[in-house]
PDB file of N, CA and C in Angstrom:
ATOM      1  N   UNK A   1      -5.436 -19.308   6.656  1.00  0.00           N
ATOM      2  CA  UNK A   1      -5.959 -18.547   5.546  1.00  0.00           C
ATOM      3  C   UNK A   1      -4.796 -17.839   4.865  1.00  0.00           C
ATOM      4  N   UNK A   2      -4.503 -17.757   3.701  1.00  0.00           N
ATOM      5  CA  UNK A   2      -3.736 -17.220   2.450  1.00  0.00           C
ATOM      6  C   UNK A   2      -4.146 -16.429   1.515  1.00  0.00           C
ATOM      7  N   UNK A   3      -3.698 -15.411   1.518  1.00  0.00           N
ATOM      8  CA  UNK A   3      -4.279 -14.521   0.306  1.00  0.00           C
ATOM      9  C   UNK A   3      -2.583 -14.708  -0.910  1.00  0.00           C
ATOM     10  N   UNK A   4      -3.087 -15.693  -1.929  1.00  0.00           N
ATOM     11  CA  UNK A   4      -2.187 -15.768  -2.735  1.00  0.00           C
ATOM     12  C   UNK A   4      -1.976 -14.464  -3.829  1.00  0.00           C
ATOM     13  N   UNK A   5      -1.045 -13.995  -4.156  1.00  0.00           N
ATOM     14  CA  UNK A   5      -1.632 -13.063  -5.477  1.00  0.00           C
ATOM     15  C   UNK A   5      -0.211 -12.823  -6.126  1.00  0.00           C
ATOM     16  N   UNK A   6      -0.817 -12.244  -7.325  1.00  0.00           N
ATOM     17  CA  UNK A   6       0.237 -12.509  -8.228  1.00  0.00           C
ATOM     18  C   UNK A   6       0.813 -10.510  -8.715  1.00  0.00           C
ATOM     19  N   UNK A   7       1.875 -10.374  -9.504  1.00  0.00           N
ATOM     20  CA  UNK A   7       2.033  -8.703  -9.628  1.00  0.00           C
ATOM     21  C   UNK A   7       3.047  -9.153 -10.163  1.00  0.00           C
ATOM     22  N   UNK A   8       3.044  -7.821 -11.489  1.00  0.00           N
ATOM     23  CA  UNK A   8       3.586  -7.658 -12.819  1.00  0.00           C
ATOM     24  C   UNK A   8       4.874  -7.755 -12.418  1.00  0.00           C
ATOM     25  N   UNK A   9       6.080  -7.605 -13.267  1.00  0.00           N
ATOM     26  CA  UNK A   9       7.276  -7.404 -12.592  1.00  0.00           C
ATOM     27  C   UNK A   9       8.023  -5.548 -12.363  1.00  0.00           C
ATOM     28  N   UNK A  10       7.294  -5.050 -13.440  1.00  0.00           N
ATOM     29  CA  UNK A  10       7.318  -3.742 -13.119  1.00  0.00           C
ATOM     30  C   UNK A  10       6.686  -3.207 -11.392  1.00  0.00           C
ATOM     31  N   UNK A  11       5.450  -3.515 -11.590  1.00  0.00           N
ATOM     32  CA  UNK A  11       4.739  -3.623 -10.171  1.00  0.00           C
ATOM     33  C   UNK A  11       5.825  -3.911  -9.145  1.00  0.00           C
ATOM     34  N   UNK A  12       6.755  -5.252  -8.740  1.00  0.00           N
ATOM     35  CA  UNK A  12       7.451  -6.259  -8.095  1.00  0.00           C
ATOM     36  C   UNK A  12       8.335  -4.916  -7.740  1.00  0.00           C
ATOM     37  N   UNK A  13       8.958  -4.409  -8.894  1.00  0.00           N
ATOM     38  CA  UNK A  13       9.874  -3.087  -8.995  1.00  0.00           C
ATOM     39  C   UNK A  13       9.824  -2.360  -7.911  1.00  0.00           C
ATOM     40  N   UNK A  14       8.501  -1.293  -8.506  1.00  0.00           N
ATOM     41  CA  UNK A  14       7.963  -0.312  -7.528  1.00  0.00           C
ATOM     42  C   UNK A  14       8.014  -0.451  -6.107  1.00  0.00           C
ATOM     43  N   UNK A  15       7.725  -1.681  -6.063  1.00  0.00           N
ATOM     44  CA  UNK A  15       7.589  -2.127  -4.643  1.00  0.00           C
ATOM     45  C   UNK A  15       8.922  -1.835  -4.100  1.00  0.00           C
ATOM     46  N   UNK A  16       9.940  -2.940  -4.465  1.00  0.00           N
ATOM     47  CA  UNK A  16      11.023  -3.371  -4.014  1.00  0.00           C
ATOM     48  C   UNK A  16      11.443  -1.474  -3.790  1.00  0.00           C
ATOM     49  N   UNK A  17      11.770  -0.930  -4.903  1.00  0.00           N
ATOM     50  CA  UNK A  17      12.255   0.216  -4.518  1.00  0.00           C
ATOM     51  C   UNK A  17      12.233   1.186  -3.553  1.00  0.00           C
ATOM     52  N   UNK A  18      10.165   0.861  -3.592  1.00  0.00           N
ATOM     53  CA  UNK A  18       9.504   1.666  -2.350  1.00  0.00           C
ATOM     54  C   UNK A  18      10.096   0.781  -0.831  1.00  0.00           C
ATOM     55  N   UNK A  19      10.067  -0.309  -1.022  1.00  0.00           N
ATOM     56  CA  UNK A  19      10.286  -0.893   0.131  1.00  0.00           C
ATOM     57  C   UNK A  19      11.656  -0.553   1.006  1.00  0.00           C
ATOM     58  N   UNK A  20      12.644  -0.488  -0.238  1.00  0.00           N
ATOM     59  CA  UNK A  20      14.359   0.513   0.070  1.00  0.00           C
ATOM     60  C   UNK A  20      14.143   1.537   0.927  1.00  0.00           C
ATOM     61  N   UNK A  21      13.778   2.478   0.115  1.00  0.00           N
ATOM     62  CA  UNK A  21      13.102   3.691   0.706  1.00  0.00           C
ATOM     63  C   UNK A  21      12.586   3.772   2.636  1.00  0.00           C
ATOM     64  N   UNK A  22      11.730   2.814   2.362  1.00  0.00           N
ATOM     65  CA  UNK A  22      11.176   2.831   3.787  1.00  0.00           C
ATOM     66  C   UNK A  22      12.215   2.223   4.845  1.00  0.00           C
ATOM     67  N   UNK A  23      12.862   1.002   4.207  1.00  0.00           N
ATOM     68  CA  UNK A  23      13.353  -0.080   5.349  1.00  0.00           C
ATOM     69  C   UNK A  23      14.829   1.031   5.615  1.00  0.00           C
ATOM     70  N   UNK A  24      15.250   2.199   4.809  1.00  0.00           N
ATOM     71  CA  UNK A  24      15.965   3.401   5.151  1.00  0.00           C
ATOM     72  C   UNK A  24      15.547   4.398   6.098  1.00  0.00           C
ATOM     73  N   UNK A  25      14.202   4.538   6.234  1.00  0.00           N
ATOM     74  CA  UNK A  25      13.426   5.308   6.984  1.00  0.00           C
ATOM     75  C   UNK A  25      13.454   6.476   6.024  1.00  0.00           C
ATOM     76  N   UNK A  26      12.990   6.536   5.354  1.00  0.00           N
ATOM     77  CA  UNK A  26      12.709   7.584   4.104  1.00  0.00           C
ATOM     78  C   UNK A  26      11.219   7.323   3.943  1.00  0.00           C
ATOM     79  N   UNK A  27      10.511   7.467   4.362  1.00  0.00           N
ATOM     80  CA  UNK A  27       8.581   6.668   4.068  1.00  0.00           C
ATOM     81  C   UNK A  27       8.130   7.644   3.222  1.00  0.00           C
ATOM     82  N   UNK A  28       8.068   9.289   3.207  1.00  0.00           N
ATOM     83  CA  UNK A  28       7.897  10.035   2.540  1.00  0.00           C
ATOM     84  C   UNK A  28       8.249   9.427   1.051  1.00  0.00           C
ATOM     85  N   UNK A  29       9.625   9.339   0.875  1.00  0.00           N
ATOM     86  CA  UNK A  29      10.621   8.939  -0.896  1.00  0.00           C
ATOM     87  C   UNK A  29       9.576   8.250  -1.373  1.00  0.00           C
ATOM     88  N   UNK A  30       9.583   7.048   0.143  1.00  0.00           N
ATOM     89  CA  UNK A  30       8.484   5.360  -0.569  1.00  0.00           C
ATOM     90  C   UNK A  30       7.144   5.651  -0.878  1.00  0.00           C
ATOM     91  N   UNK A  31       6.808   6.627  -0.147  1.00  0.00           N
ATOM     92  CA  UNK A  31       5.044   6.992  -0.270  1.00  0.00           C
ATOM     93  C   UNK A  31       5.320   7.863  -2.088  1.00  0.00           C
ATOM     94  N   UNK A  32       6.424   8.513  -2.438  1.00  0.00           N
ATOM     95  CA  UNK A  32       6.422   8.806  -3.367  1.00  0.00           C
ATOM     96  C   UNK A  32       6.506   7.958  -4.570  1.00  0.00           C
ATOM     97  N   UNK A  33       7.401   7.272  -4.466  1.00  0.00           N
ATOM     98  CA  UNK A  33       8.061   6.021  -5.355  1.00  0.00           C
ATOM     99  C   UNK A  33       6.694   5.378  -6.082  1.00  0.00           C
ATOM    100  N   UNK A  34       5.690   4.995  -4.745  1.00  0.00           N
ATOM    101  CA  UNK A  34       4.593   3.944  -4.822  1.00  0.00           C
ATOM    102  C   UNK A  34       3.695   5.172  -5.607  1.00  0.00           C
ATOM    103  N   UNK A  35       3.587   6.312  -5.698  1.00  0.00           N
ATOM    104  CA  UNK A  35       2.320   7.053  -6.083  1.00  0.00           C
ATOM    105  C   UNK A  35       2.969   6.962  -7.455  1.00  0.00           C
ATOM    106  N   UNK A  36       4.569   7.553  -7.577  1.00  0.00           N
ATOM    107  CA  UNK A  36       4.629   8.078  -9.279  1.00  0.00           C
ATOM    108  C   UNK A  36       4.462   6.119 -10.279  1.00  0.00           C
ATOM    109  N   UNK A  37       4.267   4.639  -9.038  1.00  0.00           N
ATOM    110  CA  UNK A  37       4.224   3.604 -10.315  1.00  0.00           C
ATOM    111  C   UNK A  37       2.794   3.683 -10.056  1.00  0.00           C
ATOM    112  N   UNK A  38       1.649   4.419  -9.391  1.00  0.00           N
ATOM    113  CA  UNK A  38       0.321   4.276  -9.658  1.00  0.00           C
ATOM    114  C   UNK A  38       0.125   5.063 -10.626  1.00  0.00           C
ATOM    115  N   UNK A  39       0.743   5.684 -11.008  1.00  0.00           N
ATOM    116  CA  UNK A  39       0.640   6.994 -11.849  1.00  0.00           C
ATOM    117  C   UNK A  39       1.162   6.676 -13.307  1.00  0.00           C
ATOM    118  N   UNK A  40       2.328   5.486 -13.255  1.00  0.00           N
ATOM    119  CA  UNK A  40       2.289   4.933 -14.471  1.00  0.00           C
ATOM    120  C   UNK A  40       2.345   3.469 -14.836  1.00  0.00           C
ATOM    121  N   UNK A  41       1.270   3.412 -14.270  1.00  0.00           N
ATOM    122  CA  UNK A  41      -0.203   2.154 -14.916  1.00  0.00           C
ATOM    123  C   UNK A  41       0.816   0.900 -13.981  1.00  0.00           C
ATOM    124  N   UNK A  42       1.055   0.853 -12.698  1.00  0.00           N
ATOM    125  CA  UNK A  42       1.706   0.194 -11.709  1.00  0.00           C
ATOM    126  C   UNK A  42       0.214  -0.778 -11.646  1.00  0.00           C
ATOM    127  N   UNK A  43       0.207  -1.709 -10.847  1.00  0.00           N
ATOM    128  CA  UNK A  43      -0.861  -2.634 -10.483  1.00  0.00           C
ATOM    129  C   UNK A  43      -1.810  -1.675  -9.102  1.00  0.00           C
ATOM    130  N   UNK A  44      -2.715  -1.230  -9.307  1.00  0.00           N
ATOM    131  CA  UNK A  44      -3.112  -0.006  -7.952  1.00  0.00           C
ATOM    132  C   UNK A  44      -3.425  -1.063  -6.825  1.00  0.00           C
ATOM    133  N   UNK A  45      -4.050  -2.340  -7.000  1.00  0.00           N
ATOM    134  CA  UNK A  45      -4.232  -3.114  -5.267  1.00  0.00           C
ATOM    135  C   UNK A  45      -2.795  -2.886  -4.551  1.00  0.00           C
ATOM    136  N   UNK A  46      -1.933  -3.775  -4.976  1.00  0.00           N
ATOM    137  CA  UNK A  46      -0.839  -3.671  -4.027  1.00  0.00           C
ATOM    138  C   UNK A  46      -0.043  -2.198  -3.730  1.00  0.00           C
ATOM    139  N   UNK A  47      -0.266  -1.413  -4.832  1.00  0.00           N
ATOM    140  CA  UNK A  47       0.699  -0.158  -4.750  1.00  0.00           C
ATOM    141  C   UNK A  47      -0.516   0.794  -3.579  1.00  0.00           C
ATOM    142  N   UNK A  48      -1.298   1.023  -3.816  1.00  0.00           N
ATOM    143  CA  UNK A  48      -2.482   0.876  -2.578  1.00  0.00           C
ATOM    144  C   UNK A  48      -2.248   0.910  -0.947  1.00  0.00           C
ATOM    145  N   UNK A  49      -2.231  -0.269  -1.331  1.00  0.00           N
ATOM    146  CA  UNK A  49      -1.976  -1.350  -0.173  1.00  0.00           C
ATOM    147  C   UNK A  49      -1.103  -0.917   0.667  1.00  0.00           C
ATOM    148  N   UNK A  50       0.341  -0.967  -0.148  1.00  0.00           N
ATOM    149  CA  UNK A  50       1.541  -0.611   0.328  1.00  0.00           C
ATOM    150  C   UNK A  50       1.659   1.309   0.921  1.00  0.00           C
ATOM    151  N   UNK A  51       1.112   1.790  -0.145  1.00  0.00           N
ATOM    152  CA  UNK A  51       1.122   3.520   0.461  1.00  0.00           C
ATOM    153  C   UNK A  51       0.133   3.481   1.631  1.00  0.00           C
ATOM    154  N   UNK A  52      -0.862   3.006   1.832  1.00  0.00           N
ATOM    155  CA  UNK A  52      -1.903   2.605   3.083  1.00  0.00           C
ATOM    156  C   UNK A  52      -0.960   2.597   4.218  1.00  0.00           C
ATOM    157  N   UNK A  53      -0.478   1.596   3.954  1.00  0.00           N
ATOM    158  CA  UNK A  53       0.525   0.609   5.164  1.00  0.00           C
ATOM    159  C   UNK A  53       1.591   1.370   5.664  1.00  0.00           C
ATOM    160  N   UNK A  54       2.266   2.509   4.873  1.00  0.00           N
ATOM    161  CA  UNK A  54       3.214   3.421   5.261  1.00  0.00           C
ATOM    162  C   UNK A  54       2.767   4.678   5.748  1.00  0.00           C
ATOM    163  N   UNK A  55       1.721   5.311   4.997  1.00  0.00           N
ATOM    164  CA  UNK A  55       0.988   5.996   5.954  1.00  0.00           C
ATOM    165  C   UNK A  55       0.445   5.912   7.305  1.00  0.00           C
ATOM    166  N   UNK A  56      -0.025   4.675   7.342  1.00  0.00           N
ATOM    167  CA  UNK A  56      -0.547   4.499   8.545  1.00  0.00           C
ATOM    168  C   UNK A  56       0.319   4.074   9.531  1.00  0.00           C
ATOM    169  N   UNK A  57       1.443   3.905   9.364  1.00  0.00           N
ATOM    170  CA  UNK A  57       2.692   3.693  10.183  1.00  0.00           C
ATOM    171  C   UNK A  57       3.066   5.020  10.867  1.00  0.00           C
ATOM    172  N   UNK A  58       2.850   6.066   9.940  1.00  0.00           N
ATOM    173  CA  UNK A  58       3.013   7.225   9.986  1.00  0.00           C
ATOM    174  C   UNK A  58       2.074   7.768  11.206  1.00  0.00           C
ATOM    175  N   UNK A  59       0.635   7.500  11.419  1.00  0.00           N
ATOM    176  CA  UNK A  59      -0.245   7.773  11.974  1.00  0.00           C
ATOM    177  C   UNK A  59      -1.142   8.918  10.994  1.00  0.00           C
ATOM    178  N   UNK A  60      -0.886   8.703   9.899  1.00  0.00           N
ATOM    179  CA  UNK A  60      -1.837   9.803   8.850  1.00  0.00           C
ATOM    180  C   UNK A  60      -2.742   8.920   8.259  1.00  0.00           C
ATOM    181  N   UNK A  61      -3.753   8.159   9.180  1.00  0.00           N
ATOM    182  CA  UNK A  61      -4.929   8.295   8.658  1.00  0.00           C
ATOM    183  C   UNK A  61      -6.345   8.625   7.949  1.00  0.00           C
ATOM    184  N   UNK A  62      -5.968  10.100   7.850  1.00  0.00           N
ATOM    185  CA  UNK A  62      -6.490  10.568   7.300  1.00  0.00           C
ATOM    186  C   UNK A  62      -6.304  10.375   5.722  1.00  0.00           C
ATOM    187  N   UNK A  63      -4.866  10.026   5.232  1.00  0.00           N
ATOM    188  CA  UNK A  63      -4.299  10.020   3.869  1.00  0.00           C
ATOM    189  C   UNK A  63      -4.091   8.691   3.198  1.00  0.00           C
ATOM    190  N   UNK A  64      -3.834   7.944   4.775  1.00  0.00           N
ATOM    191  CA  UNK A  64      -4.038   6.259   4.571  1.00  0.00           C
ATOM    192  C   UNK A  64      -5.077   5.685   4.168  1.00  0.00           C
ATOM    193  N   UNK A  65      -6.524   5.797   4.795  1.00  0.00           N
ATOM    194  CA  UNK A  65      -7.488   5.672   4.450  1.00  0.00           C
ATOM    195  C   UNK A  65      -8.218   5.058   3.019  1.00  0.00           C
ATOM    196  N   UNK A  66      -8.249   6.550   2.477  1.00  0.00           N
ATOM    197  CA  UNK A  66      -8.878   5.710   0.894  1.00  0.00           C
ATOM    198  C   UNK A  66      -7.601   5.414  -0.309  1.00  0.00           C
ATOM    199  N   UNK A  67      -6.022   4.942   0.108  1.00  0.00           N
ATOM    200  CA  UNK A  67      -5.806   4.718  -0.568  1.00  0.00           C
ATOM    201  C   UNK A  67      -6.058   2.540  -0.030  1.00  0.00           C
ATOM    202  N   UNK A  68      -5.628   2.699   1.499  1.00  0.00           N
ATOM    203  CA  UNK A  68      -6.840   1.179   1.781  1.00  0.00           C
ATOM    204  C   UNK A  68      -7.964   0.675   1.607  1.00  0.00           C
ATOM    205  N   UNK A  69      -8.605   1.643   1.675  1.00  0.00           N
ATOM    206  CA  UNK A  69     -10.043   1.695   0.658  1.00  0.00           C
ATOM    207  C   UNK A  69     -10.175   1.074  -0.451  1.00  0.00           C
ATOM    208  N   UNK A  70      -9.200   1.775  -1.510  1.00  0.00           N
ATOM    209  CA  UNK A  70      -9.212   1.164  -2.659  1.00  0.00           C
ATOM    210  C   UNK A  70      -8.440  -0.233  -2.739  1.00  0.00           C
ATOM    211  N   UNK A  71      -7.559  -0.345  -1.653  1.00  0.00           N
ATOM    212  CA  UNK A  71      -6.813  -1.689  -1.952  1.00  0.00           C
ATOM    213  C   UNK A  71      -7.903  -2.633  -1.705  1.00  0.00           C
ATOM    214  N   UNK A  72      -8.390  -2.015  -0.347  1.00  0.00           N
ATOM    215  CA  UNK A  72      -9.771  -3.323  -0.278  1.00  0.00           C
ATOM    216  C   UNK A  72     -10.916  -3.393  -1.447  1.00  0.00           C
ATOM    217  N   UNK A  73     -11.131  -2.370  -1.979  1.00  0.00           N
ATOM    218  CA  UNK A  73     -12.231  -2.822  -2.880  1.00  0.00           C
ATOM    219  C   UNK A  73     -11.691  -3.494  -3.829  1.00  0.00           C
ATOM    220  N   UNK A  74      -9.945  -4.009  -4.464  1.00  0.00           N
ATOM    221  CA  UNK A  74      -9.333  -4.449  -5.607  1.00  0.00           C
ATOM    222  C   UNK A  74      -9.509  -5.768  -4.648  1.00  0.00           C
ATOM    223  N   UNK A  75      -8.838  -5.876  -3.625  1.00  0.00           N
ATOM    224  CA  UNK A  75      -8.413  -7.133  -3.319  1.00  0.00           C
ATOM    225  C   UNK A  75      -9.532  -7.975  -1.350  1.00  0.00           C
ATOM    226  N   UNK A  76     -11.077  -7.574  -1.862  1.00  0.00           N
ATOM    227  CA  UNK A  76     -11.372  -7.862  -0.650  1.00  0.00           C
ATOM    228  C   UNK A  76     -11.211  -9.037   0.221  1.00  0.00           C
ATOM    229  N   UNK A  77     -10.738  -9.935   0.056  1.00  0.00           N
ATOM    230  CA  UNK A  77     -10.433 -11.532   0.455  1.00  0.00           C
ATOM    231  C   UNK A  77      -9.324 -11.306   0.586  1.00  0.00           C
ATOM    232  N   UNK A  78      -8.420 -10.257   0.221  1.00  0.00           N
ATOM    233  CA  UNK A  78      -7.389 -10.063   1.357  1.00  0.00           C
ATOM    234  C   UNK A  78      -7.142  -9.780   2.214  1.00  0.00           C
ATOM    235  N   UNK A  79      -6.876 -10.785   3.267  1.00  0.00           N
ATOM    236  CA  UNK A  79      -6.812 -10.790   5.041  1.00  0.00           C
ATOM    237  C   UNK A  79      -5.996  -9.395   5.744  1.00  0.00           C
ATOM    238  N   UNK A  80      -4.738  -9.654   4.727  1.00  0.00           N
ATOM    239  CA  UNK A  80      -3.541  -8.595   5.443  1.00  0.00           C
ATOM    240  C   UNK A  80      -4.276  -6.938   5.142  1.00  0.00           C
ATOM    241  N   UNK A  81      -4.757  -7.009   4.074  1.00  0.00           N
ATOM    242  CA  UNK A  81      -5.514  -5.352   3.354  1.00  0.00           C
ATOM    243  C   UNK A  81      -6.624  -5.404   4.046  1.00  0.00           C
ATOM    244  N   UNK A  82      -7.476  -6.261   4.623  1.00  0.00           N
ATOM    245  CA  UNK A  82      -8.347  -6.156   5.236  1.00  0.00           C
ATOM    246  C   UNK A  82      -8.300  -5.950   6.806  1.00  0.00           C
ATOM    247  N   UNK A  83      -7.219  -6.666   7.023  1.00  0.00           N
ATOM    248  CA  UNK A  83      -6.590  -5.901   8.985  1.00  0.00           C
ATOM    249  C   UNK A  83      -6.521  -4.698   8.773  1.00  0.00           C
ATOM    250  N   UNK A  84      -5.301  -4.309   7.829  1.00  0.00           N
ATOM    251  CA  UNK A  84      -4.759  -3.278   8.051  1.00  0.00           C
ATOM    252  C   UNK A  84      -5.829  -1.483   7.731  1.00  0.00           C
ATOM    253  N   UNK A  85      -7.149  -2.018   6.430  1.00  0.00           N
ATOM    254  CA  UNK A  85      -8.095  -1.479   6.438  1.00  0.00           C
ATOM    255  C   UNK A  85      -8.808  -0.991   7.647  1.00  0.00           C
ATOM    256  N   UNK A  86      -9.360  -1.897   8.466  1.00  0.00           N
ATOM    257  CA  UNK A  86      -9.793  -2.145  10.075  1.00  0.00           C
ATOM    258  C   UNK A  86      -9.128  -1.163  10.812  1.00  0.00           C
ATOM    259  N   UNK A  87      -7.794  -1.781  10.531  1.00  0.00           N
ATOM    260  CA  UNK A  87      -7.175  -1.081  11.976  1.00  0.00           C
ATOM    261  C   UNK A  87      -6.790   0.292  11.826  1.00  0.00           C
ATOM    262  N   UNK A  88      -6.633   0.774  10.259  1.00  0.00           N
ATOM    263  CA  UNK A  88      -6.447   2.776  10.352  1.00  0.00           C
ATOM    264  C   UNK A  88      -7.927   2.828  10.373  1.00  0.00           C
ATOM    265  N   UNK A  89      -8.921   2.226  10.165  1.00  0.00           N
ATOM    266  CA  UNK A  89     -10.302   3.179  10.591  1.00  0.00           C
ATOM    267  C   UNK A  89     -10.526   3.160  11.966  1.00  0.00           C
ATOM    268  N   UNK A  90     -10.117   2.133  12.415  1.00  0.00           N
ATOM    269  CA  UNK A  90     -10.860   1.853  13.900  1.00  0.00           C
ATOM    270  C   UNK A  90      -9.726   3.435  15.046  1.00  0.00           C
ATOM    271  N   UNK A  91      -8.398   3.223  14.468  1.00  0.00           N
ATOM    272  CA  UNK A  91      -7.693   4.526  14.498  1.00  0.00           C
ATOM    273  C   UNK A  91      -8.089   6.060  14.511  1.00  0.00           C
ATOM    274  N   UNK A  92      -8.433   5.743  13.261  1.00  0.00           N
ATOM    275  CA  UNK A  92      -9.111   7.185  12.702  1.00  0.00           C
ATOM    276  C   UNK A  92      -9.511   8.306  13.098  1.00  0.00           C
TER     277      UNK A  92
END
């Protein structure tokens, strides 16, 4: 199973940058990075997705939550947003 999907190149950006951030161990910067491109009109499934995924690395489920929430309601046939949905609630 494949969840193919596609994202703007601005979007691609955000990411990559946020992704710097983290693979530095900076998750806070990246959790920031990813909120200020939701904030200007970034693609919200993956930017979502991605602040979900760092939070919950974090163990802040509580904050992870509905931003997975919303990734799942953009992108529900996505497998990886849909584990990772699962697994901070089942956490929780």
């Amino acid at each position: 199973m494949s969840a193919e999907t596609t994202i703007d190149n601005r979007t691609a950006e955000i990411i990559r940058s946020a992704l710097g951030a983290a693979q530095a161990g900076r998750i806070k910067e990246a959790c920031d990075v990813a909120e200020r491109g939701l904030a200007g009109g970034g693609d919200p499934a993956p930017l979502h997705a991605l602040i979900g995924a760092l939070l919950s690395g974090l163990g802040d489920f509580d904050s992870a939550l509905p931003h997975l929430r919303d990734a799942h309601a953009a992108r529900a046939n996505d497998p990886i947003v849909l584990r990772n949905f699962a697994t901070a609630f089942a956490k929780w």
